[in-house]
C-alpha atoms as a PDB file:
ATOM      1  CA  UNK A   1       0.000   0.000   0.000  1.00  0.00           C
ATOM      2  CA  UNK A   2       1.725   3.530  -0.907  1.00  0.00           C
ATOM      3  CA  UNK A   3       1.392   6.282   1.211  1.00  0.00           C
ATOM      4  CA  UNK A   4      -0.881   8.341  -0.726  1.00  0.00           C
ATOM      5  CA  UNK A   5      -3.391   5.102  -0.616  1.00  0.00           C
ATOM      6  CA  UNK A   6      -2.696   5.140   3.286  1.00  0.00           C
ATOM      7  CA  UNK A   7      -3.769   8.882   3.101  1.00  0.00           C
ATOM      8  CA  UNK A   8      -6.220   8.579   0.961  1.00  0.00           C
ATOM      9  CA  UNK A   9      -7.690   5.542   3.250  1.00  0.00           C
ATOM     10  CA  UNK A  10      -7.206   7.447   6.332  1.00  0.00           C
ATOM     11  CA  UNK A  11      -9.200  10.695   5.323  1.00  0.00           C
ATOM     12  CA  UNK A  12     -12.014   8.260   4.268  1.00  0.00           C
ATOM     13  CA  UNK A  13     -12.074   7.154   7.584  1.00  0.00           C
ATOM     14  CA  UNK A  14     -11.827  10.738   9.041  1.00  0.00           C
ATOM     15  CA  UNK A  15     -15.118  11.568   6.546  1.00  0.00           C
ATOM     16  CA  UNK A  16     -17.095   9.013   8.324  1.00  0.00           C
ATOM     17  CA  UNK A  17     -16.508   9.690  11.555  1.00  0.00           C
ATOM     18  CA  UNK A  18     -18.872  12.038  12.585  1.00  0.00           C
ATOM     19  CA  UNK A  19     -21.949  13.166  10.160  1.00  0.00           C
ATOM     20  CA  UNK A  20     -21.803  16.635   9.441  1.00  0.00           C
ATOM     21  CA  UNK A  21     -25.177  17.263  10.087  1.00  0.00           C
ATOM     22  CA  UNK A  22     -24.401  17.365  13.986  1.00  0.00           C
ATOM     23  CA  UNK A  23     -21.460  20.022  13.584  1.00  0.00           C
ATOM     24  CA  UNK A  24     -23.722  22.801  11.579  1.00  0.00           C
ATOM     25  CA  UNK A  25     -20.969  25.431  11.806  1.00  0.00           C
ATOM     26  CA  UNK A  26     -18.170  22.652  10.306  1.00  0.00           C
ATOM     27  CA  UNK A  27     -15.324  22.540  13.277  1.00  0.00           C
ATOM     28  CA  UNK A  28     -13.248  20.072  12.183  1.00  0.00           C
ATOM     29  CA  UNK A  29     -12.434  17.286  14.956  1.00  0.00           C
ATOM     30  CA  UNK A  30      -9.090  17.285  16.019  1.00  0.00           C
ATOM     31  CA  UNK A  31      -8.171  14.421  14.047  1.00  0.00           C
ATOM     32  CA  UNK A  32      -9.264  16.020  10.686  1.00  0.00           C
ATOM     33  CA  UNK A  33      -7.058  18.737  12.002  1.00  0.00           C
ATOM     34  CA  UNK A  34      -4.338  15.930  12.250  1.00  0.00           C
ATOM     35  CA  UNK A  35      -5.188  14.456   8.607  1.00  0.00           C
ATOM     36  CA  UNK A  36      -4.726  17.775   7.484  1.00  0.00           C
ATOM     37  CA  UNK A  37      -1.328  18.283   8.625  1.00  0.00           C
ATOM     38  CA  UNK A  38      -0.223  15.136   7.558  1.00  0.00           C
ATOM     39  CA  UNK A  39      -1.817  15.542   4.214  1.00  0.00           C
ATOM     40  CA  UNK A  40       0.114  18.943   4.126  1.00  0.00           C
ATOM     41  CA  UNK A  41       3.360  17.219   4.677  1.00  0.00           C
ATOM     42  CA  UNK A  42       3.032  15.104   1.285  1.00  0.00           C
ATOM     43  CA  UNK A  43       1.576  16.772  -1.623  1.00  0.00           C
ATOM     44  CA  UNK A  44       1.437  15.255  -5.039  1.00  0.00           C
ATOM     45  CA  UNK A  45       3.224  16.973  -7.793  1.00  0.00           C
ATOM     46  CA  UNK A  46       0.599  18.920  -9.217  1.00  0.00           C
ATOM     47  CA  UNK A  47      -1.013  20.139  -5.722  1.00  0.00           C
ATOM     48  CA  UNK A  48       2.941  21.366  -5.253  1.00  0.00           C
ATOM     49  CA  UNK A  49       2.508  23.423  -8.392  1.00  0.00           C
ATOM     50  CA  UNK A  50      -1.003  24.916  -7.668  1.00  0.00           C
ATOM     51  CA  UNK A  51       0.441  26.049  -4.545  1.00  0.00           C
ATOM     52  CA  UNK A  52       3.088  27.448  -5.680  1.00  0.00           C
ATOM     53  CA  UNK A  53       1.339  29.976  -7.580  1.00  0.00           C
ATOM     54  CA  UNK A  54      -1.535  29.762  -5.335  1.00  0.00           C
ATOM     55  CA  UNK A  55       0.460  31.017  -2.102  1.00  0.00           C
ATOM     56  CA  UNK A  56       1.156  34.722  -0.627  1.00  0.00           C
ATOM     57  CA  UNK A  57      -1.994  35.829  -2.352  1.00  0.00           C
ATOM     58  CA  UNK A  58      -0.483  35.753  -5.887  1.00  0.00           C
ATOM     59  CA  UNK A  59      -3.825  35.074  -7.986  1.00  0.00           C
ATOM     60  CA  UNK A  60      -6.205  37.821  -7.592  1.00  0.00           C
ATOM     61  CA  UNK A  61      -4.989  39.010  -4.131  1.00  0.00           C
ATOM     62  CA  UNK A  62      -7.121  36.479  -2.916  1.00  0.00           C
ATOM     63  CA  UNK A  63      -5.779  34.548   0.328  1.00  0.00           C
ATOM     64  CA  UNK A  64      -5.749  30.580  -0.252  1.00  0.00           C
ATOM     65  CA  UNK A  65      -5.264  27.818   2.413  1.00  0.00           C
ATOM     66  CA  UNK A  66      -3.937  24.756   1.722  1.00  0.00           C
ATOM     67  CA  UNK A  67      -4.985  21.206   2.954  1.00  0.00           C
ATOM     68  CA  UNK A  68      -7.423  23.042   4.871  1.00  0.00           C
ATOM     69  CA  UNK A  69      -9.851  21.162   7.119  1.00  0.00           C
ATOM     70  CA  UNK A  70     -13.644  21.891   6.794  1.00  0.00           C
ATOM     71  CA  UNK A  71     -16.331  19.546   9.039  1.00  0.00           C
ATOM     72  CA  UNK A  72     -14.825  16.036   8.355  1.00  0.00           C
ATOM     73  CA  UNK A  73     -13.302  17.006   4.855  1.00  0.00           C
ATOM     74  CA  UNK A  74     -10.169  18.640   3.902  1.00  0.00           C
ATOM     75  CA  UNK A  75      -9.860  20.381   1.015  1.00  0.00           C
ATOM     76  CA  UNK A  76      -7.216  20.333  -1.298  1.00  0.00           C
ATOM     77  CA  UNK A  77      -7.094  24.620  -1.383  1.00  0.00           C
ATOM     78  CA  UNK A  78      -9.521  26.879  -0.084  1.00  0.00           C
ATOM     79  CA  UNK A  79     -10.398  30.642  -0.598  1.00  0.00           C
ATOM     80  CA  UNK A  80     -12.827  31.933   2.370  1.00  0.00           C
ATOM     81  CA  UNK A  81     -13.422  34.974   1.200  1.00  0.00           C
ATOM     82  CA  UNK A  82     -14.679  33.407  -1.955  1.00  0.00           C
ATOM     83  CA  UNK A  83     -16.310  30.174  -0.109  1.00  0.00           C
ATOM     84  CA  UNK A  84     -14.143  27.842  -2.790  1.00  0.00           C
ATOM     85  CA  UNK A  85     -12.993  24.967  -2.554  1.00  0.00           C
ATOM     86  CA  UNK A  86     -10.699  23.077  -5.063  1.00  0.00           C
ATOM     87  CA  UNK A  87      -9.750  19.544  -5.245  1.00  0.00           C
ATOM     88  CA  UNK A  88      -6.844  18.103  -6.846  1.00  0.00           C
ATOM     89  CA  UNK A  89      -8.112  14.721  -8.227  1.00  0.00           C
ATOM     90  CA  UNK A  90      -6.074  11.893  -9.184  1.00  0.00           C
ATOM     91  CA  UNK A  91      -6.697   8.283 -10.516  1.00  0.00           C
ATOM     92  CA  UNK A  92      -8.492   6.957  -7.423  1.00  0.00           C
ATOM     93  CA  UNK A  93     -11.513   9.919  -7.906  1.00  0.00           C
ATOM     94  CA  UNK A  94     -12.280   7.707 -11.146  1.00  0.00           C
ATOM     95  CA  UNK A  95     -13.178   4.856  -9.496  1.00  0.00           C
ATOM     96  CA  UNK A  96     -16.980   4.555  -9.241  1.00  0.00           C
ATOM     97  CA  UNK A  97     -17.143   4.610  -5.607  1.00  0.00           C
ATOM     98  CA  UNK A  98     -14.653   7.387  -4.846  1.00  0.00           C
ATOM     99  CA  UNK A  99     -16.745   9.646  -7.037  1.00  0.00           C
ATOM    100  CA  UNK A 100     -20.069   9.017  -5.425  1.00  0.00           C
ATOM    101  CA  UNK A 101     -18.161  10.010  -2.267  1.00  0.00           C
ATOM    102  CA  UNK A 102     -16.958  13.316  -4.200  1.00  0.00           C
ATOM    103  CA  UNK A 103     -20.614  13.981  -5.189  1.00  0.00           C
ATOM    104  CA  UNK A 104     -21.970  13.508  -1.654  1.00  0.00           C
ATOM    105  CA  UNK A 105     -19.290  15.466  -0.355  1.00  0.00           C
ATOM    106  CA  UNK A 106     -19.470  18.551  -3.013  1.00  0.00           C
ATOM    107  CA  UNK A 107     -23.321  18.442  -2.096  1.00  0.00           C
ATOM    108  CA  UNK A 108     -22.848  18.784   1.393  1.00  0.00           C
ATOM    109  CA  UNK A 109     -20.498  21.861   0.942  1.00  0.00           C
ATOM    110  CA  UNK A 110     -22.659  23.263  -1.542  1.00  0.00           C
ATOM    111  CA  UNK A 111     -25.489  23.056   1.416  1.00  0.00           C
ATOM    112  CA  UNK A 112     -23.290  24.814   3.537  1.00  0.00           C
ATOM    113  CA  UNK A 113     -22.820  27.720   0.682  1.00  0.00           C
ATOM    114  CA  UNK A 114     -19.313  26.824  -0.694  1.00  0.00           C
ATOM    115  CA  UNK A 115     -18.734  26.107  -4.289  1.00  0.00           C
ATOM    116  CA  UNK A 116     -16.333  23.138  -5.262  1.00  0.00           C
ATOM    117  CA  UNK A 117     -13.727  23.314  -8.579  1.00  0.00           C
ATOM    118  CA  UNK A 118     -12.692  19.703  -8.889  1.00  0.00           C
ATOM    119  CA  UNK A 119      -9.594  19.833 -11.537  1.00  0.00           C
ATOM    120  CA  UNK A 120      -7.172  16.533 -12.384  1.00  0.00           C
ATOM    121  CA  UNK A 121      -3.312  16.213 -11.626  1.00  0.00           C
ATOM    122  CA  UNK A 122      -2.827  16.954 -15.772  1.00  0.00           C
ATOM    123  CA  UNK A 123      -5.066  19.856 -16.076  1.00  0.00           C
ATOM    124  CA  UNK A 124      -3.024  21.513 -13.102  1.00  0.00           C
ATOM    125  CA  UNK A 125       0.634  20.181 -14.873  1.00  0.00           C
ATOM    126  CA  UNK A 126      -0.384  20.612 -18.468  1.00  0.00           C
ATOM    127  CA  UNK A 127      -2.819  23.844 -18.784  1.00  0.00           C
ATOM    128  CA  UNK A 128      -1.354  25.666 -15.632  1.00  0.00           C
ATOM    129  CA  UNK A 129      -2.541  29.046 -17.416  1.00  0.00           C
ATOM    130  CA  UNK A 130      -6.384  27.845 -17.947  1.00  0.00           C
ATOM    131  CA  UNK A 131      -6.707  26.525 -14.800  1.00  0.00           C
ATOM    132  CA  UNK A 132      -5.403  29.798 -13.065  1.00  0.00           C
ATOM    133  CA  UNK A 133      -8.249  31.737 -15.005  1.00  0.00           C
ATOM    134  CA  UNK A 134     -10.619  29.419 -13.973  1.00  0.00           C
ATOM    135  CA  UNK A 135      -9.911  29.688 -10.458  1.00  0.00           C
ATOM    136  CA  UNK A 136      -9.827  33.252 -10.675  1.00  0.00           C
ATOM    137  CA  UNK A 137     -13.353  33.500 -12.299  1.00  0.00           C
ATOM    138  CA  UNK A 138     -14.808  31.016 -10.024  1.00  0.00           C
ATOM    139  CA  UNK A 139     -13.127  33.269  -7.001  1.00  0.00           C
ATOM    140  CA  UNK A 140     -14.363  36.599  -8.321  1.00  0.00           C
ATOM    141  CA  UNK A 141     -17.438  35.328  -8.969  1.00  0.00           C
ATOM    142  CA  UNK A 142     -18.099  33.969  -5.560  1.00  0.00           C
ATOM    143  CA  UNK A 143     -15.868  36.956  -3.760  1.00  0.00           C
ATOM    144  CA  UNK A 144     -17.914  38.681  -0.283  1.00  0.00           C
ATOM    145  CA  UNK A 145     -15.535  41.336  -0.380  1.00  0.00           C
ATOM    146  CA  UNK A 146     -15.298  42.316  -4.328  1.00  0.00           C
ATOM    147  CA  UNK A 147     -11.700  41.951  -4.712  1.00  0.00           C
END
């Protein structure tokens, strides 16, 4: 088993533990805090790349987080000011049963007023450029604070 599989595994089982129906303002638990920081520690190449242009507010002057837990997920990157979350998805999310968890998942954020972007390790490596516009559309579109 590799470690991203381990990872992977292990914020499946953070997902589950607790439905997010009973934590209405989304605290994370402290081990989704802990999956975070873990998940921080080991980012694939293209979530490396995003963030590199991501960071210090360099798209838009809007502030990103990365591996940032929200209720029992993490996100891959999150704007608050813009309520967006984006996910990083590699082979396992096209397995049938990883993306009914996605879609379950992007509905419950989307119930909480966040907006997913789900993108794919080669749209972040090979159209860097487009996927930067994208998140900047998606962020001033959604922006609370018109920036």
């Amino acid at each position: 088993m590799t470690e991203e599989t381990k990872l992977v595994d292990r914020l499946h089982d953070v997902e589950s533990e607790q439905p997010v129906a009973s934590a209405p303002d989304l605290r994370p638990s402290k081990e989704t805090v802990r999956a975070a920081r873990e998940l921080r520690k080991r980012g694939t190449p293209a979530e490396v790349l995003l963030w590199q242009l991501l960071r210090n507010r360099q798209l838009g002057g809007f502030k990103f987080r990365r591996q940032h837990p929200i209720g029992t997920f993490v996100a891959d990157f999150f704007c608050d000011d813009a309520r967006l979350v984006i996910e990083i998805d590699g082979a396992v999310h096209r397995e049938p049963s990883q993306q009914e968890r996605d879609r379950v998942r992007d509905q419950v954020l989307e119930q909480y007023g966040y907006a997913c972007l789900r993108l794919t390790n080669e749209e972040v490596i090979y159209h860097t450029q487009e996927v930067l516009t994208m998140i900047l559309q998606a962020a001033l579109s959604r922006s609370r604070s018109g920036s």
